[in-house]
Protein backbone atom coordinates (compact mmCIF):
# COMPACT_ATOMS: atom_id res chain seq x y z
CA UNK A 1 -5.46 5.23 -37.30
CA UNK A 2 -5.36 6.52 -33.69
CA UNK A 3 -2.70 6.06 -31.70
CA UNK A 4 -3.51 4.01 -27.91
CA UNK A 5 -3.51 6.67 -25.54
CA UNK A 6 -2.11 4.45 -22.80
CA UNK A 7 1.46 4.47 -24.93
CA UNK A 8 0.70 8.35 -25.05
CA UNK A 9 0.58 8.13 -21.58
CA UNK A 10 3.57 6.24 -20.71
CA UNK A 11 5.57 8.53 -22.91
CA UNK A 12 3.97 11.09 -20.40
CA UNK A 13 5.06 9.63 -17.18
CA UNK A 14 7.90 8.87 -19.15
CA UNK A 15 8.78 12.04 -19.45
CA UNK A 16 8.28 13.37 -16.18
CA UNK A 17 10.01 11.20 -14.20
CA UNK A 18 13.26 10.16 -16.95
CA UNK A 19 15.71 11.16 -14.89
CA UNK A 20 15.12 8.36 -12.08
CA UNK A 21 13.54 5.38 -14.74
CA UNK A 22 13.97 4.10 -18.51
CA UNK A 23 10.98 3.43 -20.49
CA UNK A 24 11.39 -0.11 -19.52
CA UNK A 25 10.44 0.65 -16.26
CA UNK A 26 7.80 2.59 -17.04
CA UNK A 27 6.01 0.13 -19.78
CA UNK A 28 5.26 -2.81 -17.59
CA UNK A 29 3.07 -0.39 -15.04
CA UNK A 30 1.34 0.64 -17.76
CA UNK A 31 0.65 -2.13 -19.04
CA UNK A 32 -0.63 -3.97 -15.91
CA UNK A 33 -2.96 -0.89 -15.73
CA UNK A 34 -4.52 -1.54 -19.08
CA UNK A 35 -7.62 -3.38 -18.77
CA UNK A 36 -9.57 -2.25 -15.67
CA UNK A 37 -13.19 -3.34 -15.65
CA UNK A 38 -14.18 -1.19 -12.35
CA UNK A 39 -13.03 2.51 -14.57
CA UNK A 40 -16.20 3.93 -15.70
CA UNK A 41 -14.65 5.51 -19.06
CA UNK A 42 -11.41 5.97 -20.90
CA UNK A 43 -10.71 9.02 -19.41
CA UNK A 44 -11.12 8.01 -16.15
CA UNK A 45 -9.19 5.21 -16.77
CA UNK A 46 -6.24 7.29 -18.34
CA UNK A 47 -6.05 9.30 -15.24
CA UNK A 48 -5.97 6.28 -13.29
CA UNK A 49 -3.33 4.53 -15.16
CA UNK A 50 -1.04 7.86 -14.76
CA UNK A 51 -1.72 8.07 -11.06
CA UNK A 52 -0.55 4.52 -9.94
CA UNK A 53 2.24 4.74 -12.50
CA UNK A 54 3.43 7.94 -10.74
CA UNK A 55 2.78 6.11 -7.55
CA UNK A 56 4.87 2.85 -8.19
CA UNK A 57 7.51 4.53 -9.99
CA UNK A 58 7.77 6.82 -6.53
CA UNK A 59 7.42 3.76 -4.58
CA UNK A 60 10.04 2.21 -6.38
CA UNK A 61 12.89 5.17 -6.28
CA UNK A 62 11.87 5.34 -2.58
CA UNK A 63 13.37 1.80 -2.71
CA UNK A 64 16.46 2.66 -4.56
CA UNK A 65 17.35 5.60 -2.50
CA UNK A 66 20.01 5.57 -0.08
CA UNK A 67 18.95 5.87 3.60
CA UNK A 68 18.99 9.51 4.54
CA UNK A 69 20.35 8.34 7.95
């Protein structure tokens, strides 16, 4: 059996950004990526997926971060 490459995926972005999120963070944007009519092919749709992950997950420590003022 193969494995889903979107949970491949999140253990990707996982990965790279583990210091600032848990995997709990992480799941739910991946999930709410899954199923994407518009992507053309899984690939495309696996870059996607990574890209707004990245994106949230870096809009969401921008959120956390304490004012630089």
């Amino acid at each position: 059996m193969t494995a889903d490459p979107l949970v491949e995926e999140a253990v990707r972005v996982y990965a790279d950004s583990a210091e600032h999120v848990t995997l709990a963070d992480v799941l739910p944007v991946i999930d709410r990526r899954r199923i994407d009519p518009g992507t053309p092919s899984a690939a495309a749709l696996l870059e996607r997926v990574e890209r707004l992950a990245r994106q949230r997950l870096a809009d969401r420590l921008g959120r956390l971060a304490p004012d630089a003022g």
